[in-house]
PDB file of N, CA and C in Angstrom:
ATOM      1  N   UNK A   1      52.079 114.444 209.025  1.00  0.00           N
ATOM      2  CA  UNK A   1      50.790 114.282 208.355  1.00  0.00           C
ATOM      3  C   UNK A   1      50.681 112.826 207.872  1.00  0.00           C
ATOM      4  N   UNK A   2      49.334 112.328 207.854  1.00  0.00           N
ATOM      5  CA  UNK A   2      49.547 110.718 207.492  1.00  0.00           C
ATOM      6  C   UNK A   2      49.455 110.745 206.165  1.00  0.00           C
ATOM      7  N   UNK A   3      49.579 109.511 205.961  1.00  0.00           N
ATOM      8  CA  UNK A   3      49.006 109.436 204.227  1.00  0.00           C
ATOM      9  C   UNK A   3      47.767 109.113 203.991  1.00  0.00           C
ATOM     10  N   UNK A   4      46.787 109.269 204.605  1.00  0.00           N
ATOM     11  CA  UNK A   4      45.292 109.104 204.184  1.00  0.00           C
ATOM     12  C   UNK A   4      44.600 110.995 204.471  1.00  0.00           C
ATOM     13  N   UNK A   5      45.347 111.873 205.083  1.00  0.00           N
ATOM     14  CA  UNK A   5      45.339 113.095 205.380  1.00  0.00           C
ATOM     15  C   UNK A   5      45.894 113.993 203.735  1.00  0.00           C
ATOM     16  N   UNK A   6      47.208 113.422 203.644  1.00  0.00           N
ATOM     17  CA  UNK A   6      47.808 114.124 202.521  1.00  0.00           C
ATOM     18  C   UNK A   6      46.768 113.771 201.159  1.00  0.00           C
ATOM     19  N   UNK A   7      46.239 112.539 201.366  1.00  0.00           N
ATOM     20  CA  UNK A   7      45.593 112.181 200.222  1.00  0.00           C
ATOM     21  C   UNK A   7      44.287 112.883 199.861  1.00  0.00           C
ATOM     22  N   UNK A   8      43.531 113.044 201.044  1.00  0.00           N
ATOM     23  CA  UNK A   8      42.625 113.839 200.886  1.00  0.00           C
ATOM     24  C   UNK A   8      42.735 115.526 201.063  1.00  0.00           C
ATOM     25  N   UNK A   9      43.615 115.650 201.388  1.00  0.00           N
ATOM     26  CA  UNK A   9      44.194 117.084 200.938  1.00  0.00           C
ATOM     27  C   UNK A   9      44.482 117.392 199.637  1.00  0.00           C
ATOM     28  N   UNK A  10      45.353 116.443 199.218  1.00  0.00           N
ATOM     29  CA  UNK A  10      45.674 116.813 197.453  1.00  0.00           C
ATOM     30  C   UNK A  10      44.345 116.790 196.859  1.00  0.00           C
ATOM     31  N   UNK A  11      43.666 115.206 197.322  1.00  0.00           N
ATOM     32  CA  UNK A  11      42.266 115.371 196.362  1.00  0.00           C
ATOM     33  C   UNK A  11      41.465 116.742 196.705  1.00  0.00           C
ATOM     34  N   UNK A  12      41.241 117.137 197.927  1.00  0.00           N
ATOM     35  CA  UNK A  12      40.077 118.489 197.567  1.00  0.00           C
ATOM     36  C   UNK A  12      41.274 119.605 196.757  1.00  0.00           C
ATOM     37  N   UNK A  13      42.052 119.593 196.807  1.00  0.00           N
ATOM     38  CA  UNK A  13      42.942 120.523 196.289  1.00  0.00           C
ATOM     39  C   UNK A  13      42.861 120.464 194.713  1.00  0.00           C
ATOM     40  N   UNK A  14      43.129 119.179 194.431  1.00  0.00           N
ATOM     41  CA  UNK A  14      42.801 118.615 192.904  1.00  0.00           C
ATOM     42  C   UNK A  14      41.330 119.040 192.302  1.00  0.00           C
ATOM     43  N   UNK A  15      40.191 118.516 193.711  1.00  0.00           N
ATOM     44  CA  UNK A  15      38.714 118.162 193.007  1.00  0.00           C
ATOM     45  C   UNK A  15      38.407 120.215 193.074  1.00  0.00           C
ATOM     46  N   UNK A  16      38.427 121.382 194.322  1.00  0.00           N
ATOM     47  CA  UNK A  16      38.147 122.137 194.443  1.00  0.00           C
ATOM     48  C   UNK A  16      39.130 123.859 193.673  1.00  0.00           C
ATOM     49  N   UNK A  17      40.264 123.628 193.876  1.00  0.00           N
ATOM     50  CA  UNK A  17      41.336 124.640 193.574  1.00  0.00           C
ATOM     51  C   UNK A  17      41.159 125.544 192.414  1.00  0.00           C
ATOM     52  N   UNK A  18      40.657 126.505 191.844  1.00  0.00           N
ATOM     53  CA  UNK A  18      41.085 126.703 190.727  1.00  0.00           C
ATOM     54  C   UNK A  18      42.356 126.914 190.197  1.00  0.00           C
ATOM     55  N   UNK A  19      42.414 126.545 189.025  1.00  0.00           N
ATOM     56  CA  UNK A  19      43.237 126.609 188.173  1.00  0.00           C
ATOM     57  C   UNK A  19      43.728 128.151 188.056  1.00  0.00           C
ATOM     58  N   UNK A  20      43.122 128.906 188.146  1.00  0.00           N
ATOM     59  CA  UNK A  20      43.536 130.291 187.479  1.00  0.00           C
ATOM     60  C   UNK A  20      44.215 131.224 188.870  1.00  0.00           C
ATOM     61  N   UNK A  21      43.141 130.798 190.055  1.00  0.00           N
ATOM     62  CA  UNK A  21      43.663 131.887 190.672  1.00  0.00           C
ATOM     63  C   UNK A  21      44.361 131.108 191.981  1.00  0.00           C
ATOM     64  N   UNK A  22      44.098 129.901 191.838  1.00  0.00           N
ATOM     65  CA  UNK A  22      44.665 128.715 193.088  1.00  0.00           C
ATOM     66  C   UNK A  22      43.740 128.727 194.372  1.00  0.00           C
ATOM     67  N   UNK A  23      42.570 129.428 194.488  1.00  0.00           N
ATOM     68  CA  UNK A  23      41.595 129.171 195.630  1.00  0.00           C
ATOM     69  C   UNK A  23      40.770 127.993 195.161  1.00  0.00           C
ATOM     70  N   UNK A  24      39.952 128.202 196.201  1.00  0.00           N
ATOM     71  CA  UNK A  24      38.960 126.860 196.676  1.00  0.00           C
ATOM     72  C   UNK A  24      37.806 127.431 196.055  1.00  0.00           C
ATOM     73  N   UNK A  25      37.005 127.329 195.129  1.00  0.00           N
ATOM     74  CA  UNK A  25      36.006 127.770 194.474  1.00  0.00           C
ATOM     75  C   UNK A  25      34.689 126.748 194.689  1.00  0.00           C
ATOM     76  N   UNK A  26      33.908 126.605 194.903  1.00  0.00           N
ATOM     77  CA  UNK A  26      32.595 125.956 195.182  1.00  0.00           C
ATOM     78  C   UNK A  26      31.249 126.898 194.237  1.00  0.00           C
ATOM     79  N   UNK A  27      31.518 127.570 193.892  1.00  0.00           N
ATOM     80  CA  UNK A  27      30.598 128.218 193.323  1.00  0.00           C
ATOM     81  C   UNK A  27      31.085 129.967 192.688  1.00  0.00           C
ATOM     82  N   UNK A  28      30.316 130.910 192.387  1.00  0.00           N
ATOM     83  CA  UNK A  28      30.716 132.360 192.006  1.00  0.00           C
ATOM     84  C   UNK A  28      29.717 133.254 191.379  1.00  0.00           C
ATOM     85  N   UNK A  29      29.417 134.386 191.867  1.00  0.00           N
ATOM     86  CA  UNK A  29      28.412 135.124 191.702  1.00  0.00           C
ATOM     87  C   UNK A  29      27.921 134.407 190.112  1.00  0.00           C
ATOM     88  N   UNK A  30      26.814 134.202 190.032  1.00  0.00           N
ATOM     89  CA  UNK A  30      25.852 134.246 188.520  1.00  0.00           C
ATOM     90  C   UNK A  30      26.472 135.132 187.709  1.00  0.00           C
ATOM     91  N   UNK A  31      27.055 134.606 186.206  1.00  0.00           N
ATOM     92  CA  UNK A  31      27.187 135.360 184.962  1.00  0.00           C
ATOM     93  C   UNK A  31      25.948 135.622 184.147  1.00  0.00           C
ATOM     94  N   UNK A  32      26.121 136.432 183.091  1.00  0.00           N
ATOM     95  CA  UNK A  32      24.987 136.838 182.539  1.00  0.00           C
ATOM     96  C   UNK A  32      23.683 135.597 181.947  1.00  0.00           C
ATOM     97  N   UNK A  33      24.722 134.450 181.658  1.00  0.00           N
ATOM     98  CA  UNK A  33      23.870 133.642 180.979  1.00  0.00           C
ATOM     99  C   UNK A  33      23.334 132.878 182.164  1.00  0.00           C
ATOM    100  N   UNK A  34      23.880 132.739 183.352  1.00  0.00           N
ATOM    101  CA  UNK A  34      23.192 132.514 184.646  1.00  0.00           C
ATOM    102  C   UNK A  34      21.926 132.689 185.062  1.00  0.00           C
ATOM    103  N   UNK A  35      22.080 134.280 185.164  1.00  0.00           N
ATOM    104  CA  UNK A  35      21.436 134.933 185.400  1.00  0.00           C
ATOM    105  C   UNK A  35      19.802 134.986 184.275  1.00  0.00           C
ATOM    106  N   UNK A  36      20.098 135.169 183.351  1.00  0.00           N
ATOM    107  CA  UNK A  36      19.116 134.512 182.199  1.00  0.00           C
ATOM    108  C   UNK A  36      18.261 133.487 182.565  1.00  0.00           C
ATOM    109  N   UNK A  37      19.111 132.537 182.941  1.00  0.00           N
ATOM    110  CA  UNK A  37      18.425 131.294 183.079  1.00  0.00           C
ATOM    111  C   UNK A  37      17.698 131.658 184.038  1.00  0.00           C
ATOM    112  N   UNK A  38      17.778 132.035 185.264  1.00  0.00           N
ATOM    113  CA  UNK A  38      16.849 131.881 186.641  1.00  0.00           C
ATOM    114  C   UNK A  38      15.972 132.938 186.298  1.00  0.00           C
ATOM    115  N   UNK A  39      16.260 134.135 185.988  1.00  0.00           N
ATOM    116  CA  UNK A  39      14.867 135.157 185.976  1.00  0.00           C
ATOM    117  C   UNK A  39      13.939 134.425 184.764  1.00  0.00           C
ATOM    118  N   UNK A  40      14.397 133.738 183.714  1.00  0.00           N
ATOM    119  CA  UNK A  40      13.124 133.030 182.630  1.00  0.00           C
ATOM    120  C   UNK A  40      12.555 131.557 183.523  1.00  0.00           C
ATOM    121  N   UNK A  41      13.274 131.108 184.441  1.00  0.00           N
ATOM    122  CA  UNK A  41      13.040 130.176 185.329  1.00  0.00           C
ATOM    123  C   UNK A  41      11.584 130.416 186.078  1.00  0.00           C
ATOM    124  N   UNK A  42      11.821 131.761 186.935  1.00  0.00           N
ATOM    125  CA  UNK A  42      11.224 132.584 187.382  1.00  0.00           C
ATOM    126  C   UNK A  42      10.020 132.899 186.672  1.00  0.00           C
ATOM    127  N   UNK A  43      10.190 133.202 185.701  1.00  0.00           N
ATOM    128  CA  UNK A  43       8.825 133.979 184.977  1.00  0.00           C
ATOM    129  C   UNK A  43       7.800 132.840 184.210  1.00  0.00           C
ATOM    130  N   UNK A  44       8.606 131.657 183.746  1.00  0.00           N
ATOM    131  CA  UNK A  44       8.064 130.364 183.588  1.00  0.00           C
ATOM    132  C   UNK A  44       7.011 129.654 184.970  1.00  0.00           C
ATOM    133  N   UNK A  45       7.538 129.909 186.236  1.00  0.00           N
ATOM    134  CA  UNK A  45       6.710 129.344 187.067  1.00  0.00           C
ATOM    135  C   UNK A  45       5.696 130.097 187.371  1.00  0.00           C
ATOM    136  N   UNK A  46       6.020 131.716 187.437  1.00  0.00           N
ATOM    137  CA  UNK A  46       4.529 132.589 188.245  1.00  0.00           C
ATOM    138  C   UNK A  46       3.814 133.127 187.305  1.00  0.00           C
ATOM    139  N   UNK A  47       3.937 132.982 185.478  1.00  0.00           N
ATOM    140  CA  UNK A  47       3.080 133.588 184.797  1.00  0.00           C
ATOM    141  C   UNK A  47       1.549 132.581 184.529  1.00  0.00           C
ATOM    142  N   UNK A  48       1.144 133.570 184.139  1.00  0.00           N
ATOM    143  CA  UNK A  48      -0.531 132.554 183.847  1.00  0.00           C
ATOM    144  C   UNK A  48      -0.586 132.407 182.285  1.00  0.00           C
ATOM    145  N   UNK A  49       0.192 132.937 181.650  1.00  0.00           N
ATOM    146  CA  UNK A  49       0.208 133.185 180.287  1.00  0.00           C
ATOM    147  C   UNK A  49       0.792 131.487 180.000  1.00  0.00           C
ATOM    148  N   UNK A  50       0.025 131.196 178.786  1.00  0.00           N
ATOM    149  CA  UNK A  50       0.591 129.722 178.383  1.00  0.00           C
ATOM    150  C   UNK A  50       1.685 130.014 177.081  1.00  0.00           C
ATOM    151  N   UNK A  51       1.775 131.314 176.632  1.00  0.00           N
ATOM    152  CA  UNK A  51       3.157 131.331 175.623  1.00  0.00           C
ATOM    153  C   UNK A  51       3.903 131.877 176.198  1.00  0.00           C
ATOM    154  N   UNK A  52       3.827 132.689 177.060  1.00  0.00           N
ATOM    155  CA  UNK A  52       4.657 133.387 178.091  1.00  0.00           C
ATOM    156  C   UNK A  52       5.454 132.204 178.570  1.00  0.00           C
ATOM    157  N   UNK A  53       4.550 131.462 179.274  1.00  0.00           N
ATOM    158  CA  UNK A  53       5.078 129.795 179.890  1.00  0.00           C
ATOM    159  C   UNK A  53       6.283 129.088 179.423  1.00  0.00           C
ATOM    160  N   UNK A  54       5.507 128.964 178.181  1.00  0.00           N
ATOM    161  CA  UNK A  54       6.358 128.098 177.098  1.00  0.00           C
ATOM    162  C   UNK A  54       7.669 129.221 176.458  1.00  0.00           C
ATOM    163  N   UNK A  55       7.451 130.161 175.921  1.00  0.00           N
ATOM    164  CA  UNK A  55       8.601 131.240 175.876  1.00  0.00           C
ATOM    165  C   UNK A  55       9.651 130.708 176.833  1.00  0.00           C
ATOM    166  N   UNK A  56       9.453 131.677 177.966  1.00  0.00           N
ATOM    167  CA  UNK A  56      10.291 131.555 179.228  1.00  0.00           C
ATOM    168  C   UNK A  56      11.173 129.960 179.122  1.00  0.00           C
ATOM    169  N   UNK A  57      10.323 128.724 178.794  1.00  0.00           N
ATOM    170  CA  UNK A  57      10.856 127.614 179.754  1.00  0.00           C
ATOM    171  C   UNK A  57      11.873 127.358 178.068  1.00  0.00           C
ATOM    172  N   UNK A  58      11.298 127.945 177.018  1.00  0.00           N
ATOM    173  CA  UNK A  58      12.773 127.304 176.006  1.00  0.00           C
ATOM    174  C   UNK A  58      13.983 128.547 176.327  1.00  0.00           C
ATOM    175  N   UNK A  59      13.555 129.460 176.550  1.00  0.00           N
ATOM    176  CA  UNK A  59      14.863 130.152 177.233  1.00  0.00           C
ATOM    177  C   UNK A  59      15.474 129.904 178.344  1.00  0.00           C
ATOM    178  N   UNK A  60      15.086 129.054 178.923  1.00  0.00           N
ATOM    179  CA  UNK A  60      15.795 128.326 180.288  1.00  0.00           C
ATOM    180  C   UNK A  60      16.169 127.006 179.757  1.00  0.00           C
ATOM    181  N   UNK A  61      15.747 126.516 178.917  1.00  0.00           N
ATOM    182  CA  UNK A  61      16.975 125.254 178.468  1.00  0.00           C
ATOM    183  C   UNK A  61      17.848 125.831 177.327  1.00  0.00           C
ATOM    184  N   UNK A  62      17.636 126.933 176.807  1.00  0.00           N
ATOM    185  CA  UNK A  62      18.661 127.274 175.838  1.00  0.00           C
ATOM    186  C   UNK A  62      19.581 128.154 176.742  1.00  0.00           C
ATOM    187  N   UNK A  63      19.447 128.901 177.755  1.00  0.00           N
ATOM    188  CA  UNK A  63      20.504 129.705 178.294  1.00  0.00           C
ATOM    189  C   UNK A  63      21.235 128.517 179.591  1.00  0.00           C
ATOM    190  N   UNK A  64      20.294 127.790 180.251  1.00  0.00           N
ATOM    191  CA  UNK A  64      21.115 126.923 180.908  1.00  0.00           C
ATOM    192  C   UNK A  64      21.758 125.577 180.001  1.00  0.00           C
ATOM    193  N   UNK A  65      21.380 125.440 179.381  1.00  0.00           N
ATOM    194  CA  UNK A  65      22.127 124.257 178.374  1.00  0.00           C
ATOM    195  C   UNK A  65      23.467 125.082 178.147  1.00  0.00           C
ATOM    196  N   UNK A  66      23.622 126.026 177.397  1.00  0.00           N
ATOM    197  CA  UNK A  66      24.699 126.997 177.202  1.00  0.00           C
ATOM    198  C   UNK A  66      25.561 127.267 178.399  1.00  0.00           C
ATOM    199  N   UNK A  67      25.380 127.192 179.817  1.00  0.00           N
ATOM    200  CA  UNK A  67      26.250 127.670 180.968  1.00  0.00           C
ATOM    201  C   UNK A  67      26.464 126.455 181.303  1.00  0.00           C
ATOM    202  N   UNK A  68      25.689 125.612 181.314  1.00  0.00           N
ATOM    203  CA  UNK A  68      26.136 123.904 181.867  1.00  0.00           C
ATOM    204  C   UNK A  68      26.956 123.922 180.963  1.00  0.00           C
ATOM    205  N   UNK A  69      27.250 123.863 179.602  1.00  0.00           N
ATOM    206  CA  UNK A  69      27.961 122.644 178.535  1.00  0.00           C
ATOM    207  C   UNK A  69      29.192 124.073 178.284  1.00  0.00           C
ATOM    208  N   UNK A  70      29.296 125.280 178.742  1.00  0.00           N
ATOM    209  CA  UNK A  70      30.379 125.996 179.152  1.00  0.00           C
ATOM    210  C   UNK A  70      31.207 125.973 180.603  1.00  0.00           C
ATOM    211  N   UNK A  71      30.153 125.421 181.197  1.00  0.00           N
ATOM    212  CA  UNK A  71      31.447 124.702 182.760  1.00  0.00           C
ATOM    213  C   UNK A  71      31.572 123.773 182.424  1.00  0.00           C
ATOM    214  N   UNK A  72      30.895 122.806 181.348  1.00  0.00           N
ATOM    215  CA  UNK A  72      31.323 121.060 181.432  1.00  0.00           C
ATOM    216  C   UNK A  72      32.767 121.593 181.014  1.00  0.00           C
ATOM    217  N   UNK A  73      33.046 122.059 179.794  1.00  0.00           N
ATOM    218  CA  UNK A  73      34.172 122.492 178.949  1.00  0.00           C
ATOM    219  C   UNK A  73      35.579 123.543 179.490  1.00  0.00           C
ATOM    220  N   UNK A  74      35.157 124.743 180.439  1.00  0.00           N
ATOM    221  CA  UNK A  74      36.009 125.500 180.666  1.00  0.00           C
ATOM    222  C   UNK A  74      35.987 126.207 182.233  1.00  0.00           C
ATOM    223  N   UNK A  75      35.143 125.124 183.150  1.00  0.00           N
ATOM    224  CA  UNK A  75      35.314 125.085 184.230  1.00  0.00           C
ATOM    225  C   UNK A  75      36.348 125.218 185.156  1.00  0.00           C
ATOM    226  N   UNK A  76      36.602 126.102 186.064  1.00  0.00           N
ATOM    227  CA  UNK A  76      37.668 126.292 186.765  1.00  0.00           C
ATOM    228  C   UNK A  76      38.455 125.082 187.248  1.00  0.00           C
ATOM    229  N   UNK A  77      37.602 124.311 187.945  1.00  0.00           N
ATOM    230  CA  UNK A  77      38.444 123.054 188.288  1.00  0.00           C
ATOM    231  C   UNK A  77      37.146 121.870 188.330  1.00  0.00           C
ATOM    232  N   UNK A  78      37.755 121.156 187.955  1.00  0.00           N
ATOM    233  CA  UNK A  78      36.795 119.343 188.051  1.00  0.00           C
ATOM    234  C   UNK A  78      36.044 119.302 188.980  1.00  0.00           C
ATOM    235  N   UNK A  79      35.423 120.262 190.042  1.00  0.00           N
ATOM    236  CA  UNK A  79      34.095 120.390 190.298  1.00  0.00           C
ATOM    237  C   UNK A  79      32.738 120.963 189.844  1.00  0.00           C
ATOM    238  N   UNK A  80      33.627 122.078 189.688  1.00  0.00           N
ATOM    239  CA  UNK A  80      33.018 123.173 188.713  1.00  0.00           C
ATOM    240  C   UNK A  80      32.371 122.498 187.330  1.00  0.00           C
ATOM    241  N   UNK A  81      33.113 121.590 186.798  1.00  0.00           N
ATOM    242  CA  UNK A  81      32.972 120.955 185.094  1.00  0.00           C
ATOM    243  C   UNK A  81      31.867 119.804 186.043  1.00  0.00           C
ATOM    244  N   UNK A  82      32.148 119.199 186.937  1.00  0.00           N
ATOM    245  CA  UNK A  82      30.665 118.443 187.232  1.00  0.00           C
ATOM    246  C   UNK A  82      29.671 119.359 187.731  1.00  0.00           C
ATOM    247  N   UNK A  83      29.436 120.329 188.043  1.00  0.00           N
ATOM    248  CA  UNK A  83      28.490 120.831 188.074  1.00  0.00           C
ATOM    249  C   UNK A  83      27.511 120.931 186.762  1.00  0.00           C
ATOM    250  N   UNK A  84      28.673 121.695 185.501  1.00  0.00           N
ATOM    251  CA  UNK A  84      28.448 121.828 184.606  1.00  0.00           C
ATOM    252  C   UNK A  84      27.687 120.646 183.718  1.00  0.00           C
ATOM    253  N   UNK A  85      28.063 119.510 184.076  1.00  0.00           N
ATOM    254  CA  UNK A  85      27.298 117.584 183.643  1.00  0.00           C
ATOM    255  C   UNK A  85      26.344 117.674 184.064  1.00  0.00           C
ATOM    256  N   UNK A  86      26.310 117.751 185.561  1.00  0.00           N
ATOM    257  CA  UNK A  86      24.937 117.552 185.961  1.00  0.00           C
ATOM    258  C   UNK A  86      23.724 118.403 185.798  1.00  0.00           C
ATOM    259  N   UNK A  87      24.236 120.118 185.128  1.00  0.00           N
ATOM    260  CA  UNK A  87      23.249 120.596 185.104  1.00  0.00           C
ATOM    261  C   UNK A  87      22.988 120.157 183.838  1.00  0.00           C
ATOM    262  N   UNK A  88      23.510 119.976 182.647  1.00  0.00           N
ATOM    263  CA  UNK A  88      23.497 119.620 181.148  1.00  0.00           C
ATOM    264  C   UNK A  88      22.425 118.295 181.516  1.00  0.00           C
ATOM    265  N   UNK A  89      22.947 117.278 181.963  1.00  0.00           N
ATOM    266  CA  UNK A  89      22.019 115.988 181.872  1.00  0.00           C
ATOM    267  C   UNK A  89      20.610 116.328 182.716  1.00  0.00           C
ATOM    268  N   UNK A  90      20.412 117.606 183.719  1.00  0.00           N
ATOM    269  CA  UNK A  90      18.870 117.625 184.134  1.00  0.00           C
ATOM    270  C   UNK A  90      18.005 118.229 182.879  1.00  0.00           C
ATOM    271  N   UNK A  91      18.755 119.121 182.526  1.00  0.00           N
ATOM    272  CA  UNK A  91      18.370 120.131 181.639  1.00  0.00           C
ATOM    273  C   UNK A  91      18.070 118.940 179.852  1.00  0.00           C
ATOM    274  N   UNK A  92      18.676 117.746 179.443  1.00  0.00           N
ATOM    275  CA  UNK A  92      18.316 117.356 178.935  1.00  0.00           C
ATOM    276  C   UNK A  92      17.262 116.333 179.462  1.00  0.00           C
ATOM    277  N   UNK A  93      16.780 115.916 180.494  1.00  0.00           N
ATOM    278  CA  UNK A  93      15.751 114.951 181.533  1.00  0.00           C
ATOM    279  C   UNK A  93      14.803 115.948 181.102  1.00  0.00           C
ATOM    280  N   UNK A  94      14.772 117.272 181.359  1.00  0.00           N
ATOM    281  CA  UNK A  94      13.388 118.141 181.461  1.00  0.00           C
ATOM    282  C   UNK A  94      13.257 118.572 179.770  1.00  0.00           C
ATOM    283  N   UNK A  95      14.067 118.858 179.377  1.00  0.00           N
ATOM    284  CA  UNK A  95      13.465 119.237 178.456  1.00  0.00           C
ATOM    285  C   UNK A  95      13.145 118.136 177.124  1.00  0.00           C
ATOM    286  N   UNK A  96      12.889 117.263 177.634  1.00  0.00           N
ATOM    287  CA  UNK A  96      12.469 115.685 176.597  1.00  0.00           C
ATOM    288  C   UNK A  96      10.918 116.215 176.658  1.00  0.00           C
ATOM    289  N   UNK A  97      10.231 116.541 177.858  1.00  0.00           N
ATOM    290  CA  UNK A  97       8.661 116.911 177.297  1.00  0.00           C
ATOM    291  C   UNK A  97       8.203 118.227 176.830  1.00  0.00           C
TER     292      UNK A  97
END
């Protein structure tokens, strides 16, 4: 094996692996607070109601703020925790208006 092979082996191993169970994790069914987020996601875009609207969309930065800044923190492995950044920093971009 060369050493530009081994290197990028350890790194996806490093960047992808979890910690807990030693697979390759890229993602994992929606948890509850997941799940939260997308159905108020959901109900924020197709209602006609303007408190309904507004309801829905602070429960989608309060339940996704909460699952981002819980993978930034206790993410399986250092992909997972950037996922967790990047959803935290959209989620603070959108919710400034």
């Amino acid at each position: 094996m060369t050493r530009t092979r081994s290197l990028r082996r350890r790194f996806v191993d490093w960047m992808f692996r979890s910690r807990e169970t030693g697979e390759i994790v890229l993602g994992q069914w929606p948890n509850l607070t997941a799940s939260v987020t997308w159905v108020a996601a959901i109900v924020a875009l197709v209602t006609r109601s303007d408190s309904t609207r507004r309801t829905a969309a602070q429960v989608v930065v309060v339940s996704g703020a909460w699952w981002a800044l819980r993978e930034l923190l206790a993410g399986v492995n250092p992909f997972r925790r950037l996922q967790g950044a990047a959803a935290l920093g959209a989620i603070a971009l959108l919710a400034r208006d």
